[in-house]
Protein backbone atom coordinates (compact mmCIF):
# COMPACT_ATOMS: atom_id res chain seq x y z
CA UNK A 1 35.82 36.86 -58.44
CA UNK A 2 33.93 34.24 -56.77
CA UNK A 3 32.05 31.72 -58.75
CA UNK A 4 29.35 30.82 -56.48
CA UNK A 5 25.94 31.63 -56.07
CA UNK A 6 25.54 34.87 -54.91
CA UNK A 7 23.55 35.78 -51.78
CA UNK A 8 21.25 38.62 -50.88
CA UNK A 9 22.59 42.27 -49.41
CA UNK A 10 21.67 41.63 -45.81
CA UNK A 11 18.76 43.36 -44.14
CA UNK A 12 17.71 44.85 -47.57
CA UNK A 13 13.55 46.09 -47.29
CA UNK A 14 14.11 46.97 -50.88
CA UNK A 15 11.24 45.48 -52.82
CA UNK A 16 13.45 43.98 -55.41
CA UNK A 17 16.55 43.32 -53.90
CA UNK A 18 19.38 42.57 -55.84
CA UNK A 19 21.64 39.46 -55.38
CA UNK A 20 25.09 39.64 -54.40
CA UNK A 21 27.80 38.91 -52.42
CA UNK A 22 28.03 40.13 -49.04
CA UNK A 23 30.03 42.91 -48.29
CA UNK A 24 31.03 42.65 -45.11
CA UNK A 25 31.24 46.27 -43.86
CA UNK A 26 27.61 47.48 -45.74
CA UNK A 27 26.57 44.26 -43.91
CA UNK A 28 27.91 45.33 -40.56
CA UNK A 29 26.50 48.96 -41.29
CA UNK A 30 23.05 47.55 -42.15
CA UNK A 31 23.18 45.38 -38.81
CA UNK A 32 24.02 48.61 -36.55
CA UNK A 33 20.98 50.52 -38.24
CA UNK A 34 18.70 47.58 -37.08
CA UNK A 35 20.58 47.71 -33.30
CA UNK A 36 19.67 51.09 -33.07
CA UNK A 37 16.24 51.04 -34.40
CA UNK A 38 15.25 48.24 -32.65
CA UNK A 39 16.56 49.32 -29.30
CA UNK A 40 15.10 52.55 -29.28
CA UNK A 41 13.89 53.95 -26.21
CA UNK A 42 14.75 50.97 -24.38
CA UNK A 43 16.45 51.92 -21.10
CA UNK A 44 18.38 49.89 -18.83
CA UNK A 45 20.87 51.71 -16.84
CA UNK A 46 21.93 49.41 -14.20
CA UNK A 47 22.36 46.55 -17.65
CA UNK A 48 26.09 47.34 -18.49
CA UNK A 49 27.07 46.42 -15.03
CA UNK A 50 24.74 43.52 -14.78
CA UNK A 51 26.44 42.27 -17.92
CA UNK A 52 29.78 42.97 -16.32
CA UNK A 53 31.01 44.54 -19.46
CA UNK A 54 33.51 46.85 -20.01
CA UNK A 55 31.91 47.70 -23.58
CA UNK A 56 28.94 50.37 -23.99
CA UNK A 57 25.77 48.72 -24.03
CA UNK A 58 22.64 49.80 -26.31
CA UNK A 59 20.24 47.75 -24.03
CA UNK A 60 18.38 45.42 -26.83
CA UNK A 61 16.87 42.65 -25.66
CA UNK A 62 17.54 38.99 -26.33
CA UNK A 63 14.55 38.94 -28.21
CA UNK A 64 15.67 41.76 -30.24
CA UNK A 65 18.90 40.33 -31.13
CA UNK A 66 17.12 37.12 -31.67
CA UNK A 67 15.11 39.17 -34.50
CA UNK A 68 18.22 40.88 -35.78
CA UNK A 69 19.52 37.45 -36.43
CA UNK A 70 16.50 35.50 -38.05
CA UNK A 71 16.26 39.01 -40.83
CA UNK A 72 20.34 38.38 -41.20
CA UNK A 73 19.98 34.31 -41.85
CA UNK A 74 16.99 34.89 -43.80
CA UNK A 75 18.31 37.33 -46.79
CA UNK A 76 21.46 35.23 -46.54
CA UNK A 77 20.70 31.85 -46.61
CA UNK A 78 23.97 30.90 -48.78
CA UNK A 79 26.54 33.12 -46.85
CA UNK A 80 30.01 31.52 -47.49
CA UNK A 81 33.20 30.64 -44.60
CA UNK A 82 35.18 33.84 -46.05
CA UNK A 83 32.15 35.96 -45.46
CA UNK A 84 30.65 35.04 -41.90
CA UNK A 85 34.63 35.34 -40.93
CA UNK A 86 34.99 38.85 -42.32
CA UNK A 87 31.54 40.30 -40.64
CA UNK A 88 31.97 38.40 -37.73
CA UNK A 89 35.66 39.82 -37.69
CA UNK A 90 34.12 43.26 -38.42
CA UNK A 91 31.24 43.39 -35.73
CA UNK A 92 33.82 41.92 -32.98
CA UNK A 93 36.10 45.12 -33.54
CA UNK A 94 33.08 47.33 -32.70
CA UNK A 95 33.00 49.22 -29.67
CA UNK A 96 29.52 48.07 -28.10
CA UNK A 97 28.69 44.98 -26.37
CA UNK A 98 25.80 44.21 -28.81
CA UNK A 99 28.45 43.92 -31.51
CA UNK A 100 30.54 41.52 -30.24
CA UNK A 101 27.47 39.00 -28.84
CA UNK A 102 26.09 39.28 -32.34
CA UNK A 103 29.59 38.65 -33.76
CA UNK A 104 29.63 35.01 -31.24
CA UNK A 105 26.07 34.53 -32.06
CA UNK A 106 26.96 34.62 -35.77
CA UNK A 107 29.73 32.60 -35.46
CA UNK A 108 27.55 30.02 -33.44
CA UNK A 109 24.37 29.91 -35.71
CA UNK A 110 26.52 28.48 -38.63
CA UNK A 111 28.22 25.44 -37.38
CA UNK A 112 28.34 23.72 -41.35
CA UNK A 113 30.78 26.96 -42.02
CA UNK A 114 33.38 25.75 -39.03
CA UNK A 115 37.00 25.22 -40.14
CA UNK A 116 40.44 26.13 -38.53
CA UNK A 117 40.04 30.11 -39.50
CA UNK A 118 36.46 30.05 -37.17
CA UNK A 119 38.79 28.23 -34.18
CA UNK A 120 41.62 30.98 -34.89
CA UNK A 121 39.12 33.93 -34.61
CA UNK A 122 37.05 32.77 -31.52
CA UNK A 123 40.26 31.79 -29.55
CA UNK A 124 41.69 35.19 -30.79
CA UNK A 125 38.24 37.01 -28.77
CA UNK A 126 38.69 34.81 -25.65
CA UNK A 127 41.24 37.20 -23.90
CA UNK A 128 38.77 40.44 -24.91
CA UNK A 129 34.80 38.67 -24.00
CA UNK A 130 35.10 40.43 -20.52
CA UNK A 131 32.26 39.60 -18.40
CA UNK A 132 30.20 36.67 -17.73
CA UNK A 133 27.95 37.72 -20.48
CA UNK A 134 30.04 37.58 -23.46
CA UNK A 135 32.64 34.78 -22.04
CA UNK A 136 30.25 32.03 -21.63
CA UNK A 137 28.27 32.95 -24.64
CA UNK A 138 31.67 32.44 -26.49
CA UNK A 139 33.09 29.42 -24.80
CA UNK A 140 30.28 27.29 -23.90
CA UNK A 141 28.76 28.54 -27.73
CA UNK A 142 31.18 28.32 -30.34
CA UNK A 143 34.49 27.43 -29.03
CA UNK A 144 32.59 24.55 -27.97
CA UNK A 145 30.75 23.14 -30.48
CA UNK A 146 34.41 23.25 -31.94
CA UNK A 147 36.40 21.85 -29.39
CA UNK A 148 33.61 18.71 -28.60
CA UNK A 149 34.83 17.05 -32.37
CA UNK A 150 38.62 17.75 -31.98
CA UNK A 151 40.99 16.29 -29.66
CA UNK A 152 43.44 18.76 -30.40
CA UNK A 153 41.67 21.43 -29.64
CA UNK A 154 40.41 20.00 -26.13
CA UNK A 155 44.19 19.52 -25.49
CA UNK A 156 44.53 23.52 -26.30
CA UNK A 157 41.63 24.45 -23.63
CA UNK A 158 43.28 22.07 -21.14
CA UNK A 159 46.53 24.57 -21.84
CA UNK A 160 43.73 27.68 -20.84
CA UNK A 161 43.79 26.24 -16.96
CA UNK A 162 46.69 27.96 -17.14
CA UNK A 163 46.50 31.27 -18.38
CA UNK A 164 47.21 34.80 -16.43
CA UNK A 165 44.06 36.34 -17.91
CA UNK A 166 41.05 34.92 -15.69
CA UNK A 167 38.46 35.14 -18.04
CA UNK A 168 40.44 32.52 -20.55
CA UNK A 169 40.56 30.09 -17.37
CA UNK A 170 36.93 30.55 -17.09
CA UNK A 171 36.18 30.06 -20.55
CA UNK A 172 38.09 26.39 -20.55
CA UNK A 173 35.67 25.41 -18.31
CA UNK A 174 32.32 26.90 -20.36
CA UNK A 175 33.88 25.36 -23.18
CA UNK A 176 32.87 21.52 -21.69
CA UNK A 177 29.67 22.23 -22.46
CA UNK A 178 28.92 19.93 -25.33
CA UNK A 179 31.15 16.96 -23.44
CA UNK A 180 28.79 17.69 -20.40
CA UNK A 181 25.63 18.03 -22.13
CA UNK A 182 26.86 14.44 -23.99
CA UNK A 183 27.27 13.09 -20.32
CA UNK A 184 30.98 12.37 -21.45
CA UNK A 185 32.76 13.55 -18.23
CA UNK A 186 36.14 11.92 -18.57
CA UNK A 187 37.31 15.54 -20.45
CA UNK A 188 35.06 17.52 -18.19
CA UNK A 189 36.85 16.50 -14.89
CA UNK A 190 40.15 16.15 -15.68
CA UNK A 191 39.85 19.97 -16.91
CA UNK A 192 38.15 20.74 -13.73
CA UNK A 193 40.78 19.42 -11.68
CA UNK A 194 43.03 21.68 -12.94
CA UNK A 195 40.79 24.88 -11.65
CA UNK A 196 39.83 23.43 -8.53
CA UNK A 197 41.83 25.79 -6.40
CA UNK A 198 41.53 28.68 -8.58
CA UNK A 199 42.05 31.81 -6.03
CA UNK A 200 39.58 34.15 -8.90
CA UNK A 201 35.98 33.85 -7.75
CA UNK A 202 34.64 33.58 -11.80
CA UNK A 203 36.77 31.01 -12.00
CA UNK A 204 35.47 29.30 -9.11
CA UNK A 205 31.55 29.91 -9.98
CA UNK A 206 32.67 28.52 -13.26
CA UNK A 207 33.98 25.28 -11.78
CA UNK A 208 30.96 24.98 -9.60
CA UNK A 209 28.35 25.40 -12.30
CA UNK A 210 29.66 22.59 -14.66
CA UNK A 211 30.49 20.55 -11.52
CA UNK A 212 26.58 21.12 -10.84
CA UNK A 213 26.31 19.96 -14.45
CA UNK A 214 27.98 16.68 -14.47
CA UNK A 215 26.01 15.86 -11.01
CA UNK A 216 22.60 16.39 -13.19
CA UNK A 217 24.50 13.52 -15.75
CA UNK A 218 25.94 11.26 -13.24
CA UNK A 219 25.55 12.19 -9.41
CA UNK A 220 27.13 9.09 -8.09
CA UNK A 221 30.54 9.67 -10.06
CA UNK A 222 30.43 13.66 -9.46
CA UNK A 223 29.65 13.48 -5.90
CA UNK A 224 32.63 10.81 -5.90
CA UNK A 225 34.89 13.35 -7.10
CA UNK A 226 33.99 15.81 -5.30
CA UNK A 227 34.69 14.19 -2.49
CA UNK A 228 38.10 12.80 -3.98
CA UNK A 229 38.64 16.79 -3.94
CA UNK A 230 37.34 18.03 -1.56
CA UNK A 231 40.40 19.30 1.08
CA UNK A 232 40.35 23.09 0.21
CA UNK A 233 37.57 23.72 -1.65
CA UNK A 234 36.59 27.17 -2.35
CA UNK A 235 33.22 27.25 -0.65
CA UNK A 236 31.66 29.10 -3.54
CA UNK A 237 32.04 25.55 -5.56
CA UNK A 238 31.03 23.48 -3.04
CA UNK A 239 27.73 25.87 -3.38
CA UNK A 240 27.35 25.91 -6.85
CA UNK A 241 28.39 22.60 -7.51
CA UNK A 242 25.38 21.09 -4.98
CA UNK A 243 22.58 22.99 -5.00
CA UNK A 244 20.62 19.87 -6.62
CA UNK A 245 22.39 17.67 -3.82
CA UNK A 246 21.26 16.33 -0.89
CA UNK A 247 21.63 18.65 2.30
CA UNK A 248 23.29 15.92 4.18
CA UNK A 249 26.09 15.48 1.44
CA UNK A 250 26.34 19.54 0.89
CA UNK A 251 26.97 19.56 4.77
CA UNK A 252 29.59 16.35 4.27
CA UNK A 253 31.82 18.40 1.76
CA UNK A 254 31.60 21.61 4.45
CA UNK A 255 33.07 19.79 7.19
CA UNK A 256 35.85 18.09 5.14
CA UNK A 257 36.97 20.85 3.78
């Protein structure tokens, strides 16, 4: 039996709730009871497609979720490693959409709890976060907040240019996202060169966007390598990756393609 301090049964309205430890499926059962109350007669029909996701979709909104969360964090404010893993591990198997981005939102909103277990279980979700939605939640989220600190784990993503499954070559890219945000680009484009000629178009928006994101850090060194690159650029990159740009070098990269 544990010896630490227990927390709070999440999402308890009981007057006097009772302290203990979480249990990870009452916790999961509590957190579906909220989803469905709070989404109600919210209707979206066109949202699952929007959302590109394979997964049924109960249509809460981000604000919604955003509640769900703050009731969850609140009632248990001293939730251990072993426990976020098991819910988290719990909601991900769940059929719905909402599930899974709470399970990545979970994961995310506890960054003191990270260890090698949290890097097993989101790289073990990469392969399944189908859809823009849920793929750059997870990679440019959690995976990497975890990958930033680690040069191990950057040398894993770099291995993720690689992989059959498009959706894991998209998410090495959404995982720069704290090196970008840092302006630290060395990482960020040597990935990037790898996905350059990507023939999937999610891969190529992908490598656009965070192209488009190093040019907000350092436009003289991006628009340096994109022109270093440019000979057979997709022209969905060459989009994405300028739309802050000037028109005159937007039209540069078009012709020297």
């Amino acid at each position: 039996m544990s010896s630490r301090t227990p927390t709070k049964t999440p999402l308890s309205r009981d007057l006097a709730p009772v302290s203990v430890a979480i249990d990870a499926g009452k916790a999961r059962a509590e957190i579906l009871r909220e989803f469905r109350a709070q989404a109600g007669s919210n209707t979206f029909p066109d949202l699952q497609a929007y959302l590109g996701s394979p997964y049924p979709v109960l249509g809460l909104t981000t604000p919604q979720m955003r509640s769900v969360m703050r009731e969850f964090r609140a009632a248990n404010r001293r939730v251990t490693s072993p426990e976020l893993h098991a819910l988290a591990k719990g909601l991900w198997s769940g059929r719905t959409y909402e599930e899974k981005a709470f399970a990545i939102s979970l994961l995310d909103a506890h960054p003191r709890l990270w260890n090698d277990v949290s890097w097993k279980l989101a790289d073990g979700w990469v392969d399944r976060a189908i859809g823009w939605a849920l793929s750059d939640s997870l990679a440019a989220g959690p995976i990497a907040g975890m990958v930033y600190p680690k040069p191990g784990r950057f040398q894993e993503v770099l291995r993720w240019t690689k992989a059959e499954p498009f959706w894991r070559r998209r998410a090495s890219a959404y995982a720069l996202h704290d090196f970008v945000l840092a302006g630290a680009l060395d990482k960020p484009f040597q990935l990037l060169e790898r996905l350059l000629l990507d023939e999937e178009f999610w891969v190529q928006r992908a490598v656009g966007t965070w192209l488009r994101e190093s040019w907000k850090k350092d436009q003289r060194r991006t628009e340096s390598f994109l022109r270093k690159h440019v000979r057979g650029l997709p022209k969905v990159v060459i989009t994405v990756a300028t739309e802050r740009a000037q028109k005159a070098f937007r039209e540069e990269l078009r012709r020297k393609r």
